[in-house]
C-alpha atoms as a PDB file:
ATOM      1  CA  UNK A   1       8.176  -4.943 -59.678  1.00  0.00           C
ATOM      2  CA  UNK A   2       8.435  -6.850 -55.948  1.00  0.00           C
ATOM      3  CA  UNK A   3       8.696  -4.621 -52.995  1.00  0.00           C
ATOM      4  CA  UNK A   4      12.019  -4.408 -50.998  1.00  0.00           C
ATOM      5  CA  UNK A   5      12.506  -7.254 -48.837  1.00  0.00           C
ATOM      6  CA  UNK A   6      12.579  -6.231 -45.034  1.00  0.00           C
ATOM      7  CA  UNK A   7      15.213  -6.880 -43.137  1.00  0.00           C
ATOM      8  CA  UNK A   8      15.318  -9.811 -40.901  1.00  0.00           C
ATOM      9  CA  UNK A   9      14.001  -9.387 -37.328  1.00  0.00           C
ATOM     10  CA  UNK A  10      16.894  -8.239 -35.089  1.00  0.00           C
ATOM     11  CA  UNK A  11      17.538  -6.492 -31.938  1.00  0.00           C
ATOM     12  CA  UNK A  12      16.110  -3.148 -31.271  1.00  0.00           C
ATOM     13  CA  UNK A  13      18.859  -0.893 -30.219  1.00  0.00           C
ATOM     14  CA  UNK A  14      18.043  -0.107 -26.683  1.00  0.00           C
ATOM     15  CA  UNK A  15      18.190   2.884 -24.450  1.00  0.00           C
ATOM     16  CA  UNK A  16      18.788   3.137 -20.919  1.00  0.00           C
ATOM     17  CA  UNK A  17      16.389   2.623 -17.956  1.00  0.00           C
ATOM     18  CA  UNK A  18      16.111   3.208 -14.723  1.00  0.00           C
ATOM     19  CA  UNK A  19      14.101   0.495 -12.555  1.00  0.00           C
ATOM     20  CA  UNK A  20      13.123   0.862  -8.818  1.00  0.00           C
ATOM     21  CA  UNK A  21      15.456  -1.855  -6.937  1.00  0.00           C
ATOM     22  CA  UNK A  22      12.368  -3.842  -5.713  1.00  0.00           C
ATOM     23  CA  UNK A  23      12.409  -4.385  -9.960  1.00  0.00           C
ATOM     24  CA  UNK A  24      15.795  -5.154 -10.284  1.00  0.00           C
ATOM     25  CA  UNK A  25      15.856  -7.497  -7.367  1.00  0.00           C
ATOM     26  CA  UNK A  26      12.897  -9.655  -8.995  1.00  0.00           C
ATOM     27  CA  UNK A  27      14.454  -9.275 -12.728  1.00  0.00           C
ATOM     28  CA  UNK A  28      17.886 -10.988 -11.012  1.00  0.00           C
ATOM     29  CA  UNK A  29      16.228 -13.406  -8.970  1.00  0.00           C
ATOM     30  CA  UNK A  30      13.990 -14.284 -12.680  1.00  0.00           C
ATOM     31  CA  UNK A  31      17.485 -14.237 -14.378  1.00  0.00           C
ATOM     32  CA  UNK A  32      19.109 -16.677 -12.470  1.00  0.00           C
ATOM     33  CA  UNK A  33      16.196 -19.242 -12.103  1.00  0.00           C
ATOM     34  CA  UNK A  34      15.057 -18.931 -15.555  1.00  0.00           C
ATOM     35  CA  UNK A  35      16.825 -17.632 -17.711  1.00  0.00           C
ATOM     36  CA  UNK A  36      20.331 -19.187 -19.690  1.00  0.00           C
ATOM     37  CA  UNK A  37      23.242 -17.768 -19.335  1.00  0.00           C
ATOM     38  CA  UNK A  38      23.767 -17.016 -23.173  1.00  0.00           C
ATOM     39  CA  UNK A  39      23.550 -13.073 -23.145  1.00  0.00           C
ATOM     40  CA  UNK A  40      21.085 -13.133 -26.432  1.00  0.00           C
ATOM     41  CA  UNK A  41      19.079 -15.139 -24.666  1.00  0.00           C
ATOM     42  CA  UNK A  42      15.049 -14.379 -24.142  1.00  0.00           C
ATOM     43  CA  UNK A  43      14.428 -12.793 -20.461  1.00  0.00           C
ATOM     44  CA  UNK A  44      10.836 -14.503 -21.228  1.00  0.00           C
ATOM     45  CA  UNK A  45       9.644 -17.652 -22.810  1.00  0.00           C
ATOM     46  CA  UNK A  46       6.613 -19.357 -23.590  1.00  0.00           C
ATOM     47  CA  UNK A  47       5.131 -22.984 -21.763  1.00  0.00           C
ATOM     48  CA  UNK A  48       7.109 -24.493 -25.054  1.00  0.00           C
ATOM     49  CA  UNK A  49      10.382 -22.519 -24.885  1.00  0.00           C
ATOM     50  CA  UNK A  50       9.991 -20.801 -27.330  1.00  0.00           C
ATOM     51  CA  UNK A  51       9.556 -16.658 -27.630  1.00  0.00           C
ATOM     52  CA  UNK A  52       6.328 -15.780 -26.046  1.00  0.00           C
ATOM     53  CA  UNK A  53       4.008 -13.663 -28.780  1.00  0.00           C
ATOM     54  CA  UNK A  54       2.032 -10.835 -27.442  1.00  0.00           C
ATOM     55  CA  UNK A  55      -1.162 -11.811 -27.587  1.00  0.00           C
ATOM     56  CA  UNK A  56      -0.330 -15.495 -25.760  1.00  0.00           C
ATOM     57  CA  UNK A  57       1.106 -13.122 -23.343  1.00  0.00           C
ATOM     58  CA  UNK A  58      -1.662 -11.012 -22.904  1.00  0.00           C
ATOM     59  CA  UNK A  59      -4.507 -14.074 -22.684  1.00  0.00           C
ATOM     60  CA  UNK A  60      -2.372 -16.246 -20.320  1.00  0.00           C
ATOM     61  CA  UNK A  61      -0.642 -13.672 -18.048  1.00  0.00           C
ATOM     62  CA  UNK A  62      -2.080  -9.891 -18.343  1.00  0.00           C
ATOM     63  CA  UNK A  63      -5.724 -10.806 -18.469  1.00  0.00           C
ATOM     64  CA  UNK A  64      -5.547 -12.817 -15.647  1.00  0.00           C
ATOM     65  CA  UNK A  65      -3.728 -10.138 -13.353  1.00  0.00           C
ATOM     66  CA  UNK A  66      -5.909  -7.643 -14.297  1.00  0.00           C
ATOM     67  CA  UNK A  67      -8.740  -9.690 -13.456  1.00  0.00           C
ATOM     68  CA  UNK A  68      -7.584 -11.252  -9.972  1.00  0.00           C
ATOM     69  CA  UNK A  69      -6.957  -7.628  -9.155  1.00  0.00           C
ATOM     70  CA  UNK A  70     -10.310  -6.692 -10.032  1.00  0.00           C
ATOM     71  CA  UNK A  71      -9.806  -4.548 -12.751  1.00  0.00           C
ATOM     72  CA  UNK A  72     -12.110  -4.022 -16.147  1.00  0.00           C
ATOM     73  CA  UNK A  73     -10.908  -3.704 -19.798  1.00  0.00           C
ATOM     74  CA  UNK A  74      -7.095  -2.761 -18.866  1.00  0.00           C
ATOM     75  CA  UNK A  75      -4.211  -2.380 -21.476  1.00  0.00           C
ATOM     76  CA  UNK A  76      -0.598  -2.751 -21.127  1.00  0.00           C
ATOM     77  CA  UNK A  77      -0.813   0.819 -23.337  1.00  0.00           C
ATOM     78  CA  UNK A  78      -3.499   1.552 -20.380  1.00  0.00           C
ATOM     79  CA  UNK A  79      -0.631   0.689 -17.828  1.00  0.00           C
ATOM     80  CA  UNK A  80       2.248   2.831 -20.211  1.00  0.00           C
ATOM     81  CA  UNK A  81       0.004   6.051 -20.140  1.00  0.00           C
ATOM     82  CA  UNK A  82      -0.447   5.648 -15.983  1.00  0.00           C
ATOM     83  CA  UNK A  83       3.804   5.318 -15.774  1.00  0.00           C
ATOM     84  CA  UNK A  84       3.491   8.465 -17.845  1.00  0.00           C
ATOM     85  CA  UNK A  85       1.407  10.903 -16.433  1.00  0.00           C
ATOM     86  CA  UNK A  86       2.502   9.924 -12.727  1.00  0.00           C
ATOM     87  CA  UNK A  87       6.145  10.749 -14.330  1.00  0.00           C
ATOM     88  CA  UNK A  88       4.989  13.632 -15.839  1.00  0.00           C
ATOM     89  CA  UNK A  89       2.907  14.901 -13.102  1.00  0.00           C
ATOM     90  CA  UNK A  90       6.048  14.281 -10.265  1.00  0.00           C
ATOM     91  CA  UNK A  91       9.082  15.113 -12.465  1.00  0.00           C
ATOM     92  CA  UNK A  92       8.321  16.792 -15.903  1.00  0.00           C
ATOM     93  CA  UNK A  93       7.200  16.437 -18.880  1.00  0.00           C
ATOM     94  CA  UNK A  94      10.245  16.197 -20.659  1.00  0.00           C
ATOM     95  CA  UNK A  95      11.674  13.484 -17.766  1.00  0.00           C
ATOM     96  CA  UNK A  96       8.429  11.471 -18.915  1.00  0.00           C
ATOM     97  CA  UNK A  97       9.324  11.955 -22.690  1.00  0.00           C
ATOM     98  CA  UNK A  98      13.092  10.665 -22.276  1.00  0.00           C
ATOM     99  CA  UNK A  99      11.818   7.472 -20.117  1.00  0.00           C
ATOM    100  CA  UNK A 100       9.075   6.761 -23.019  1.00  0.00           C
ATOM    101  CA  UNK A 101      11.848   7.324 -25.513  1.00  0.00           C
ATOM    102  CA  UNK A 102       9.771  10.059 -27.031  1.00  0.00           C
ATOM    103  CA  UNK A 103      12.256  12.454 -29.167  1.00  0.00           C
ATOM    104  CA  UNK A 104      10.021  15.143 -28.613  1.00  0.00           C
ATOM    105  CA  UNK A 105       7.959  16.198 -25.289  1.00  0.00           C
ATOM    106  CA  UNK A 106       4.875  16.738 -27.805  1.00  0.00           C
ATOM    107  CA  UNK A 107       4.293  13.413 -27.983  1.00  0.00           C
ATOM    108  CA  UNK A 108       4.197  12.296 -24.750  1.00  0.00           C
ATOM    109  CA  UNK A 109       1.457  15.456 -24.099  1.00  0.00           C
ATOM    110  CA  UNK A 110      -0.585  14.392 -26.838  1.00  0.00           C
ATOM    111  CA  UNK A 111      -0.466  10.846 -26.419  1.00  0.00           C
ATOM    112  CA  UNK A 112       0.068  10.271 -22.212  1.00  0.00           C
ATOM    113  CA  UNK A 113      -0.103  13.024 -19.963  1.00  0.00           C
ATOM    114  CA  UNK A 114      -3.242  12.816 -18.646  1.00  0.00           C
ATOM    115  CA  UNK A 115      -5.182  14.589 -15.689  1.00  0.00           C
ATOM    116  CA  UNK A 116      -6.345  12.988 -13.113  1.00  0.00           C
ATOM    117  CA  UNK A 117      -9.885  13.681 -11.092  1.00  0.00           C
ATOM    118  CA  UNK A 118      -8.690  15.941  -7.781  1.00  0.00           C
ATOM    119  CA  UNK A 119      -5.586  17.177  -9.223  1.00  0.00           C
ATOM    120  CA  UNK A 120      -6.495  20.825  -9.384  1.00  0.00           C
ATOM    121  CA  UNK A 121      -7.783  21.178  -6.148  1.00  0.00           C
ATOM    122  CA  UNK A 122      -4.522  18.513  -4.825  1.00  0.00           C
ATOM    123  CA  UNK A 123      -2.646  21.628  -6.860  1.00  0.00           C
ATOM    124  CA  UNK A 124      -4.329  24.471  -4.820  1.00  0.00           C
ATOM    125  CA  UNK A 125      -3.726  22.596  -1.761  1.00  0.00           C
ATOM    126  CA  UNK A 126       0.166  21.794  -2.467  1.00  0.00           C
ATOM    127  CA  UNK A 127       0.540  25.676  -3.338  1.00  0.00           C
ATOM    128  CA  UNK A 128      -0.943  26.396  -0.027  1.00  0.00           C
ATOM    129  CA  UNK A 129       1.000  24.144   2.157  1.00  0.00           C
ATOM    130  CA  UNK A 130       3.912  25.542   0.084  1.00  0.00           C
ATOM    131  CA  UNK A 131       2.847  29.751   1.020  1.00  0.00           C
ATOM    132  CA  UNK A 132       2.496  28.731   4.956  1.00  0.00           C
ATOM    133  CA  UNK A 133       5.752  26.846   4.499  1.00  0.00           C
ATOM    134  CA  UNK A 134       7.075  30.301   3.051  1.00  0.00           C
ATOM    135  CA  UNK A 135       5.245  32.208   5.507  1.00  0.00           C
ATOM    136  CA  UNK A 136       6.671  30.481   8.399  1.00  0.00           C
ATOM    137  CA  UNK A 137      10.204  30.852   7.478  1.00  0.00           C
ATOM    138  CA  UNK A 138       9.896  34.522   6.744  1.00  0.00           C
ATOM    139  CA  UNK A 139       8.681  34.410  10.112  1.00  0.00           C
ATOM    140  CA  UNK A 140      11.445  32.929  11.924  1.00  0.00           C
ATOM    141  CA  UNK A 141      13.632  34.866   9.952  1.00  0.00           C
ATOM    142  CA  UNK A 142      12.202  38.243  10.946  1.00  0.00           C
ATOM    143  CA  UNK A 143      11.855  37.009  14.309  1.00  0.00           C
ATOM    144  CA  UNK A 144      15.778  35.740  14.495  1.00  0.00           C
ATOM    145  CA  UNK A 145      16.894  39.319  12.948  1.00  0.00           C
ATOM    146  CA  UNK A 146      14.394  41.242  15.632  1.00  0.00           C
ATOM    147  CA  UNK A 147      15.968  39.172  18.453  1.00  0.00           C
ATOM    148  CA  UNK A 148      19.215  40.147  17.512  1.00  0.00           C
ATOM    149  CA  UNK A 149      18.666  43.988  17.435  1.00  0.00           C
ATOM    150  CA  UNK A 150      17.068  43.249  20.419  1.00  0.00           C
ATOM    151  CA  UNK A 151      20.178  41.221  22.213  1.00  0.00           C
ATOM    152  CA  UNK A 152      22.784  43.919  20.445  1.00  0.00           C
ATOM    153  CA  UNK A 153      20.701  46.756  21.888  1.00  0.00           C
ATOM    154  CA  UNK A 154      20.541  45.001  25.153  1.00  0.00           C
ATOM    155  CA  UNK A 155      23.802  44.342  24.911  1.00  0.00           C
ATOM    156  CA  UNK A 156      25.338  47.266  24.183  1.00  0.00           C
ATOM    157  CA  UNK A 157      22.730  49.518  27.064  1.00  0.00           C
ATOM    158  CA  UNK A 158      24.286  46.180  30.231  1.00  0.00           C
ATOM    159  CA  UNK A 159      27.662  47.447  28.495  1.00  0.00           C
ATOM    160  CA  UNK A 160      26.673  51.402  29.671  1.00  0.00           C
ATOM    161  CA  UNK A 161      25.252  50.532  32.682  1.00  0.00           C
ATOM    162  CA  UNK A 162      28.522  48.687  33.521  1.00  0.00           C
ATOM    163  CA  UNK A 163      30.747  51.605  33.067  1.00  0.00           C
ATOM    164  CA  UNK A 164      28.525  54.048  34.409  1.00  0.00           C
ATOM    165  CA  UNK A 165      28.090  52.071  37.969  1.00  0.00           C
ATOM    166  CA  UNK A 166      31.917  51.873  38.378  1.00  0.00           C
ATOM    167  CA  UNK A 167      32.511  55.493  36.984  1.00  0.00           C
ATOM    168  CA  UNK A 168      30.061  56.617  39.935  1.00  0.00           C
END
């Protein structure tokens, strides 16, 4: 008996994605210099036209920026697990897991939220800076309702003092 024949290669369905506009600007500017106006065409193509594979990809064009940036042994899953614990670490967990197109937060935990060296004592500093923020507002507060009791009182003896001087 012969296995099930997969189905041909097709689209993926996609999901939406937010990119930061310096992105979206260099995507365009891409689009419209290299790219055909057919909307099934590739956004990127090998030296032949042709798809580019991943591993053509990664000798030709990843290597090479990870070395001229000075960087050792570097992944693009390397560079998908940084995008996930900065995500994770600024805005969530679960903000991380939607952007990976994780179905469940678990996954992004186990597989890309990672700690970085300093961040408990960045945390203890950042809670801190957060108390003497708190502190400081409590203490314009109590010092805004004191100066009012004070101006009411003050108020209220010049008021007295009027009346009394033209009663006598």
């Amino acid at each position: 008996m012969r296995p099930a024949a997969r189905p041909a290669p097709g689209p993926t369905p996609g999901r939406p994605l937010s990119l930061p506009a310096y992105l979206v600007r260099e995507l365009r500017e891409h689009l419209t210099a290299r790219v055909a106006e057919d909307p099934e065409a590739l956004l990127f193509l090998g030296r032949t036209g042709r798809p580019i594979r991943y591993n053509s990809w990664r000798r030709t064009h990843f290597d090479r920026a990870v070395d001229r940036a000075g960087l050792k042994d570097v992944t693009p899953q390397d560079l998908r697990a940084t995008h996930a614990s900065q995500v994770a670490d600024r805005h969530g967990v679960m903000a991380a897991a939607k952007r990976l197109g994780h179905a469940n937060a678990s996954v992004t935990t186990r597989h890309y939220a990672r700690s970085r060296d300093g961040q408990d004592a960045e945390i203890a500093k950042e809670l801190n800076a957060d108390h003497e923020r708190a502190k400081r507002a409590r203490a314009r507060k109590a010092k805004r309702i004191k100066g009012d009791v004070a101006r009411t009182l003050h108020e209220g003896h010049d008021t007295g003092s009027e009346s009394d001087d033209r009663a006598g």
